[in-house]
Protein backbone atom coordinates (compact mmCIF):
# COMPACT_ATOMS: atom_id res chain seq x y z
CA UNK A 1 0.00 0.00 0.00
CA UNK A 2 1.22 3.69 -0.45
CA UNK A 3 1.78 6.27 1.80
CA UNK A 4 -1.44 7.67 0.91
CA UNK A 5 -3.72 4.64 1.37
CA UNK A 6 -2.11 3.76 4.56
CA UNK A 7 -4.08 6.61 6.48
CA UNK A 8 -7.13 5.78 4.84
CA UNK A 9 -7.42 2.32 5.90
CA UNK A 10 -6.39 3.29 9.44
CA UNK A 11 -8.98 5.90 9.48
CA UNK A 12 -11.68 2.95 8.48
CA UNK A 13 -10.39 0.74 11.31
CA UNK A 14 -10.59 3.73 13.77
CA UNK A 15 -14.25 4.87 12.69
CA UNK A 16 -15.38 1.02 12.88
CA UNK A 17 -13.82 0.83 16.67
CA UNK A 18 -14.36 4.25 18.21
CA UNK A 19 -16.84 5.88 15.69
CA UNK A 20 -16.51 9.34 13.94
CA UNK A 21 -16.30 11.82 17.01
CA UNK A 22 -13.87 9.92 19.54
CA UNK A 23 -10.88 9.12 16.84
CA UNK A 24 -8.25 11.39 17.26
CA UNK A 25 -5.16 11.95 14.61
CA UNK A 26 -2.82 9.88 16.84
CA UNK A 27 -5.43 7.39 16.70
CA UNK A 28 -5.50 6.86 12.79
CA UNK A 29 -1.51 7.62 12.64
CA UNK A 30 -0.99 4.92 15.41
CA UNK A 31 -3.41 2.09 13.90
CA UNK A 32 -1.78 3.29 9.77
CA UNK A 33 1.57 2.72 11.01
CA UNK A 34 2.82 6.16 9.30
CA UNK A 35 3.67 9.71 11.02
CA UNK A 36 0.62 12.90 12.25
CA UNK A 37 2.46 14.96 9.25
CA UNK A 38 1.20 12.19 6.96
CA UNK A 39 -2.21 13.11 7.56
CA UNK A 40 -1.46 16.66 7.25
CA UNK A 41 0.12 16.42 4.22
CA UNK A 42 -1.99 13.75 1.96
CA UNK A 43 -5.64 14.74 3.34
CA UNK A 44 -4.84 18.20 4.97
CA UNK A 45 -6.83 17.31 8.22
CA UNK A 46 -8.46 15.01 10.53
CA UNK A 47 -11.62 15.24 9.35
CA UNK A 48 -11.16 15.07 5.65
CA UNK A 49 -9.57 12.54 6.22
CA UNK A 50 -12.27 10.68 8.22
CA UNK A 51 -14.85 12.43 5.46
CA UNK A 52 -13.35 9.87 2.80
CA UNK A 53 -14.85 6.85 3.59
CA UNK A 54 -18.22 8.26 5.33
CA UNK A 55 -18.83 10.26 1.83
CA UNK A 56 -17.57 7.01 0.37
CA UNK A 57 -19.98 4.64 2.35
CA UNK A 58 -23.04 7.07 1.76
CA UNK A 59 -22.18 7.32 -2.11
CA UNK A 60 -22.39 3.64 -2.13
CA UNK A 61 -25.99 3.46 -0.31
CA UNK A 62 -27.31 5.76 -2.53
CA UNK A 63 -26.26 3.85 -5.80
CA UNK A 64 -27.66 1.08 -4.99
């Protein structure tokens, strides 16, 4: 996986143990396995971040 899908997936596993509101960047840096500035740099902040796959998993419901 890249540097950039690394946060992603940790930021799925975070929102599926502790939900939207109590992840914290440390969290999703700590469970990717990559560095806070990572976040920073490929999604800009926390919450776009954790916006990808909640705008992901409502895009799908809607589709379907």
């Amino acid at each position: 996986m890249g540097n950039r899908e690394d946060p992603l997936q940790g930021a799925k596993l975070c929102l599926y143990e502790k939900g939207y509101f109590h992840t914290t960047a440390r969290d999703i840096a700590t469970a990717a396995g990559v560095s806070l500035a990572a976040i920073g740099y490929h999604y800009g902040t926390k919450d776009a971040l954790l916006n990808e796959p909640v705008s992901g998993t409502a895009t799908g419901w809607l589709l379907r």
